[in-house]
Protein backbone atom coordinates (compact mmCIF):
# COMPACT_ATOMS: atom_id res chain seq x y z
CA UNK A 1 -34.54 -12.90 4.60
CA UNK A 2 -33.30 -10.29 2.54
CA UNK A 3 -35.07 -6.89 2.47
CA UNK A 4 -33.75 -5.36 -0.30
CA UNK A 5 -31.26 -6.05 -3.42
CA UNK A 6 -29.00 -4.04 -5.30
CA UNK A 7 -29.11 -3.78 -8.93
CA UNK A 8 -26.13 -5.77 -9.62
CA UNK A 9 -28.00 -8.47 -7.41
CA UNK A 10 -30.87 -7.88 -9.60
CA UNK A 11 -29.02 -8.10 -12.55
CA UNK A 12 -27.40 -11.77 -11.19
CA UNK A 13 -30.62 -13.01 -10.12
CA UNK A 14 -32.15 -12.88 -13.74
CA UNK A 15 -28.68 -14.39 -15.63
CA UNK A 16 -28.75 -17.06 -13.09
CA UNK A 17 -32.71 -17.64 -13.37
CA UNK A 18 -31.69 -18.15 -17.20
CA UNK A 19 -28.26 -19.89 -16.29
CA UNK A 20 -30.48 -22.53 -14.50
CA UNK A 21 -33.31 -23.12 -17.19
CA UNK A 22 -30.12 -23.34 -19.96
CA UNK A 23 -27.93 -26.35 -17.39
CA UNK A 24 -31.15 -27.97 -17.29
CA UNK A 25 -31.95 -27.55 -21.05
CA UNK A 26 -28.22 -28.62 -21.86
CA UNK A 27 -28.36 -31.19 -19.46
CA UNK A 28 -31.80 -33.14 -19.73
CA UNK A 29 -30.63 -34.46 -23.20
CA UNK A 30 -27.39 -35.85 -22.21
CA UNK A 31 -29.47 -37.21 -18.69
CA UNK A 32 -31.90 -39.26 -21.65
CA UNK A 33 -28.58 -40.22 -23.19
CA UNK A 34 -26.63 -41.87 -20.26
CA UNK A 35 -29.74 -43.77 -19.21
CA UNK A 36 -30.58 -45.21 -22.33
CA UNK A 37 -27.04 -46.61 -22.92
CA UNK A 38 -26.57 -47.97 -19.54
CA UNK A 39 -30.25 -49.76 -19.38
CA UNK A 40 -31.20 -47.06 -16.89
CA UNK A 41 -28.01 -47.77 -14.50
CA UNK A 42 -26.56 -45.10 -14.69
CA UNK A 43 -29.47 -43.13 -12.50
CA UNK A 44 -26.75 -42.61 -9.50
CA UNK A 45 -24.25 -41.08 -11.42
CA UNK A 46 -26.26 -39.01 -12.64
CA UNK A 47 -28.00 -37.69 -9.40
CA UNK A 48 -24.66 -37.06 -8.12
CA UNK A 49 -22.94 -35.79 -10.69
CA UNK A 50 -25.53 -33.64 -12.52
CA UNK A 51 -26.91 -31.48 -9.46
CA UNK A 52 -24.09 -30.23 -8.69
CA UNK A 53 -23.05 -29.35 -12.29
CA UNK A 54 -26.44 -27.52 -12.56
CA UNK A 55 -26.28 -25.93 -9.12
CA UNK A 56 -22.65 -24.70 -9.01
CA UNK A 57 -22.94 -22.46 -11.63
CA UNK A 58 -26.11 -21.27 -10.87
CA UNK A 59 -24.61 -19.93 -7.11
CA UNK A 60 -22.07 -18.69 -8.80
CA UNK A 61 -24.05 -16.67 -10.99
CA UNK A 62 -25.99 -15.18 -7.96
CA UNK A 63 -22.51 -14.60 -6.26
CA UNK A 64 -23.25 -17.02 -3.81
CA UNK A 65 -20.47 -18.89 -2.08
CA UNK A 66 -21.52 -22.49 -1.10
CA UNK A 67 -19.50 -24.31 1.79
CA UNK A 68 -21.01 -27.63 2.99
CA UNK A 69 -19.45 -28.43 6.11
CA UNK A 70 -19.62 -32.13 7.70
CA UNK A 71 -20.06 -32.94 11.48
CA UNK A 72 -18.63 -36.09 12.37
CA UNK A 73 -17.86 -38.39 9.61
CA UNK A 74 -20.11 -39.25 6.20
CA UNK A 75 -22.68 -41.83 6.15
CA UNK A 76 -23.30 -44.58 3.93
CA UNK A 77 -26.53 -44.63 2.73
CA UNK A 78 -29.53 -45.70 3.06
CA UNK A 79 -30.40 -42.90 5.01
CA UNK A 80 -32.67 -40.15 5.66
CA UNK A 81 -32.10 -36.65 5.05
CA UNK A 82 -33.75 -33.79 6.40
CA UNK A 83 -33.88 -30.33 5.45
CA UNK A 84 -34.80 -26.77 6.55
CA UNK A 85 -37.04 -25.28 3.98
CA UNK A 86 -37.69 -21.38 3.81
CA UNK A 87 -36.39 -20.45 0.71
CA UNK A 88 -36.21 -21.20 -3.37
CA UNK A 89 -32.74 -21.18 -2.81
CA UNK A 90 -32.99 -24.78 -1.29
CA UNK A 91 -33.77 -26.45 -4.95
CA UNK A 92 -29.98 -25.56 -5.89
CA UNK A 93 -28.45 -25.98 -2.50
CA UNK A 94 -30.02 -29.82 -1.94
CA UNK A 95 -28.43 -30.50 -5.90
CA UNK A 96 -25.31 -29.18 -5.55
CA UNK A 97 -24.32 -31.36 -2.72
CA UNK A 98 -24.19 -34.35 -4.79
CA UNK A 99 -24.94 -36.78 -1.61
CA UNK A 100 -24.74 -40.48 -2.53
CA UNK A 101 -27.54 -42.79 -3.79
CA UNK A 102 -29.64 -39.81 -3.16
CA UNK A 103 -33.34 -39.10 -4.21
CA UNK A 104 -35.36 -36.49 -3.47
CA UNK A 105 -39.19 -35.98 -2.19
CA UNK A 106 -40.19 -32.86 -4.35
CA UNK A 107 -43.44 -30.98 -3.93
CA UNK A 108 -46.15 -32.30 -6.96
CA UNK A 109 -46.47 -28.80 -8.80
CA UNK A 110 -43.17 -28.93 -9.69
CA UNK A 111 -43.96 -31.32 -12.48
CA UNK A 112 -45.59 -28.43 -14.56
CA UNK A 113 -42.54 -27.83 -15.63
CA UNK A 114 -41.61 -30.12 -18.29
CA UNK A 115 -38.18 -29.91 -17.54
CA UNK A 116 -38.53 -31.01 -14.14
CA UNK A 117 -41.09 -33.46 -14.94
CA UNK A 118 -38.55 -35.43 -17.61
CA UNK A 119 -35.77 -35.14 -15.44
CA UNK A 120 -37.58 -35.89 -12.15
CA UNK A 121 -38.89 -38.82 -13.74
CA UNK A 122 -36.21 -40.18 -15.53
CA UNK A 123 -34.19 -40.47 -12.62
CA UNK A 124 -37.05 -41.53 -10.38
CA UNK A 125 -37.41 -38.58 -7.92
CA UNK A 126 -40.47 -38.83 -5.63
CA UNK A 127 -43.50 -36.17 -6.33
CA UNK A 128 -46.19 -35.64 -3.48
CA UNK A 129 -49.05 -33.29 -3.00
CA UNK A 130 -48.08 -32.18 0.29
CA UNK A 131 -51.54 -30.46 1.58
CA UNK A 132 -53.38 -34.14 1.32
CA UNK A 133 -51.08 -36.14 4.12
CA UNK A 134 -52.70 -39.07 3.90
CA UNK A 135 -51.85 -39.05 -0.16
CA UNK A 136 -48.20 -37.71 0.31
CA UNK A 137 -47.28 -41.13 3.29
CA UNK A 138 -49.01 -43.59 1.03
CA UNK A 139 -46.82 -41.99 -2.05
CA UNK A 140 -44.00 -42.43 0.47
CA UNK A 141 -44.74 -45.77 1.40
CA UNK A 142 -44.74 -47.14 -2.12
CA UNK A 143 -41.41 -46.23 -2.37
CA UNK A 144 -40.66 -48.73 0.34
CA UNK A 145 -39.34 -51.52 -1.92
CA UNK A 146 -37.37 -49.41 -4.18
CA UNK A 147 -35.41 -47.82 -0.85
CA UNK A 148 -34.22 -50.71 0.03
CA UNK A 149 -33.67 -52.99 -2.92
CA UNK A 150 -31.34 -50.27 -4.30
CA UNK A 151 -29.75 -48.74 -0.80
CA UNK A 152 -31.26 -45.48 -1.92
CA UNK A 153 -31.21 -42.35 0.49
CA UNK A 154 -33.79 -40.00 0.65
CA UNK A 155 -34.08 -36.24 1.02
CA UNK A 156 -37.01 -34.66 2.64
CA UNK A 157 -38.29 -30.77 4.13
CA UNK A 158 -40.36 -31.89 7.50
CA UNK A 159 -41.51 -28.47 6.94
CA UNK A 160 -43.25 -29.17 3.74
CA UNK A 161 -43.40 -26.02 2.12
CA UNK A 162 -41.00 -23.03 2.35
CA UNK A 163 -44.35 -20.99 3.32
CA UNK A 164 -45.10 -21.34 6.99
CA UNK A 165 -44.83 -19.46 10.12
CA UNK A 166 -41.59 -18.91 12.28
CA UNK A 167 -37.60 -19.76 11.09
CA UNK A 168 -38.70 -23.22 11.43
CA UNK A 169 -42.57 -24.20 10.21
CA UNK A 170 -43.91 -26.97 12.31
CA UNK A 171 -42.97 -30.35 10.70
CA UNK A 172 -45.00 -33.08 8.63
CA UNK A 173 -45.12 -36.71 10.00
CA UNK A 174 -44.05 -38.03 6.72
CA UNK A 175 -40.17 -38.34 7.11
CA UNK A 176 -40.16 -39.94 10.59
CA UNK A 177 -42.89 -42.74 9.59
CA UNK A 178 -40.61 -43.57 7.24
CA UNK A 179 -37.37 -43.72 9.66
CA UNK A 180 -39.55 -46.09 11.79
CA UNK A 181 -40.64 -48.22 8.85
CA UNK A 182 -37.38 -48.64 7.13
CA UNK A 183 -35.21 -48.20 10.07
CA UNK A 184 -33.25 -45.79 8.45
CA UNK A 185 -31.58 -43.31 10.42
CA UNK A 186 -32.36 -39.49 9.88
CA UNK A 187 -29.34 -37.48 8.97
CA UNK A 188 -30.51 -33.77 9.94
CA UNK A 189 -29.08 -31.23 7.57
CA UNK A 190 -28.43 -27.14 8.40
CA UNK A 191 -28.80 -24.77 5.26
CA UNK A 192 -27.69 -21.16 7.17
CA UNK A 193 -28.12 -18.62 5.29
CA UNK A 194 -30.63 -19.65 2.13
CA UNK A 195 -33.46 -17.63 4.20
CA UNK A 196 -31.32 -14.65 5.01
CA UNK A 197 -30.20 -14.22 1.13
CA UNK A 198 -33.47 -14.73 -0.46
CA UNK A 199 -35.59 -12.13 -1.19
CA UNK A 200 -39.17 -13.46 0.20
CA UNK A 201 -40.82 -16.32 -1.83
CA UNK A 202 -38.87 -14.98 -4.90
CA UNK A 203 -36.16 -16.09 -7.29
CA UNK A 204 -34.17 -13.41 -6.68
CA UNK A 205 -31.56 -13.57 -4.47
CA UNK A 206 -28.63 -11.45 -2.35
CA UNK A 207 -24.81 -12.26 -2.96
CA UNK A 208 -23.22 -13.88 0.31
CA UNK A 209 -22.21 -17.08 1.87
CA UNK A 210 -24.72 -20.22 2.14
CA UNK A 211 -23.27 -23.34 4.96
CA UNK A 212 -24.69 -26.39 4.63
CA UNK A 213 -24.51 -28.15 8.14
CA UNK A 214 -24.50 -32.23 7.50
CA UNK A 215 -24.75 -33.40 11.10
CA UNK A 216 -24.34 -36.75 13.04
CA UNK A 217 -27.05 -39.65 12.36
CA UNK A 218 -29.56 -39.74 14.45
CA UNK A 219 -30.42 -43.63 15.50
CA UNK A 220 -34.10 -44.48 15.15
CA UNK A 221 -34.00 -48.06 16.06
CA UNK A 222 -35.63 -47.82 19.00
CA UNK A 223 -38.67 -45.16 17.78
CA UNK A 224 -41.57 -46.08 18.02
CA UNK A 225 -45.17 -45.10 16.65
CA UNK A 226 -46.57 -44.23 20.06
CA UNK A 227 -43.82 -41.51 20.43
CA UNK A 228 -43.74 -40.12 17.44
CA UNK A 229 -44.25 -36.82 18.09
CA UNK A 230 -41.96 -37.20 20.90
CA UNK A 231 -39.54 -37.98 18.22
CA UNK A 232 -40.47 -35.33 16.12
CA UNK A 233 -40.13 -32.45 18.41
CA UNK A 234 -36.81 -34.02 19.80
CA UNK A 235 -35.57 -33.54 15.63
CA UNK A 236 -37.02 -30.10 15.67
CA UNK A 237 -35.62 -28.53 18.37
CA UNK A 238 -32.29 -29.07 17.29
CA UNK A 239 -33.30 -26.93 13.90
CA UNK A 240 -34.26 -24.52 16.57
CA UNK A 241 -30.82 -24.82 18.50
CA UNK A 242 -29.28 -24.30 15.14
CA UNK A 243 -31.24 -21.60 13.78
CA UNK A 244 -30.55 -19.71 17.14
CA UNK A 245 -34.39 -19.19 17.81
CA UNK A 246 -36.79 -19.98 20.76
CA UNK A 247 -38.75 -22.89 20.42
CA UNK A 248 -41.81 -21.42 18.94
CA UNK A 249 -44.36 -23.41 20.26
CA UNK A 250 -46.09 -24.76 16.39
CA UNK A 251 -47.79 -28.15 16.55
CA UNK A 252 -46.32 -31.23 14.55
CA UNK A 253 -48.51 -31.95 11.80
């Protein structure tokens, strides 16, 4: 992470704290807009379209260049994506890459923002308290129908929050019961460099360059329950592998 910031990097990180709360102000109108007129169809464009054009400008502002960089070639969705987590710098990078049919599983607190909580809503993101597990699957779960009757991907942090020990925290069951119900594949994803530019827990942030590593689906036809964790450690060593760290020995939660 980074350990200190200069004061043009200070100065970026505020304009882009208010470039972000002004793309969201601008935006959440038009959002209301666009679904009223198309009877609420419209709610994949908009995804798409309307992270990116609220993240781009944002990483710009911080002097952050953005590269997402696919492994093998794109997947149609439904699927489900996984993310590392470590760093505030995750809420623009998962928005700006504008995946398909995409929806994302966002921690509950975020809703005190009202902006968040309109938009989130309106476009029917997924909110879960993530410290009651039992709470946060059955949320999951009720999503079920939805998933599939509208080939919706999903986006989810195994880690849970960006708070936890190591490069990579120990990971929550939630994603993988979900591959095994739906029989979704997991699509791992590899943001290098969010942790490194971010300055702890904060908002503010270093200038550099942030990769976003789509890789190869990973088949879960064949998972079962029983093996679960088996499954789950198989996923999270290759965030290991990728993060260039030994495996660090934290239990699956």
């Amino acid at each position: 992470m980074a350990s200190s910031l200069t004061p043009v990097e200070y100065l970026r990180s505020f304009l882009a704290i208010m470039v972000f709360f002004l793309m969201f102000a601008i935006c959440t109108p038009i959002i209301a807009i666009l679904l009223i007129l198309s009877f609420g169809k419209a709610t994949n464009f908009i995804v798409e379209n309307f992270g990116p054009i609220i993240a781009y400008p944002v990483l710009w502002t911080l002097g952050i260049k953005f590269n997402v960089i696919q492994h093998g070639e794109p997947v149609e969705p439904p699927v489900i994506y996984t993310i590392n987590h470590s760093s505030t710098l995750d809420l623009l990078t998962m928005i700006a890459l504008g995946l398909p049919h995409i929806r994302f599983v966002a921690k509950w607190e975020l809703q005190y923002n009202p902006l968040f909580f309109i938009v989130g809503h309106l476009t029917g993101q997924v909110f879960i308290q993530r410290k009651k597990s039992k709470k946060a699957i059955s949320k999951l779960q009720n999503t079920y129908d939805r998933l599939r009757r509208d080939k919706l991907s999903i986006m989810v942090a195994p880690e849970g929050s960006r708070k936890h020990p190591g490069i990579i925290g120990p990971f929550k069951k939630g994603a993988f019961h979900m591959a095994i119900d739906l029989g979704f594949p997991i699509v791992p994803i590899y943001f290098d460099g969010n942790m490194e530019l971010s300055l702890e827990s904060s908002l503010l942030s270093k200038s550099g360059t942030i990769n976003a590593h789509i890789h190869p689906p990973i088949d879960t036809s064949n998972w079962k329950k029983e093996t679960l964790d088996e499954h789950i450690q198989e996923v999270r060593q290759k965030y290991l592998e990728w993060a260039d760290v030994e495996d660090e020995s934290l239990p699956e939660r």
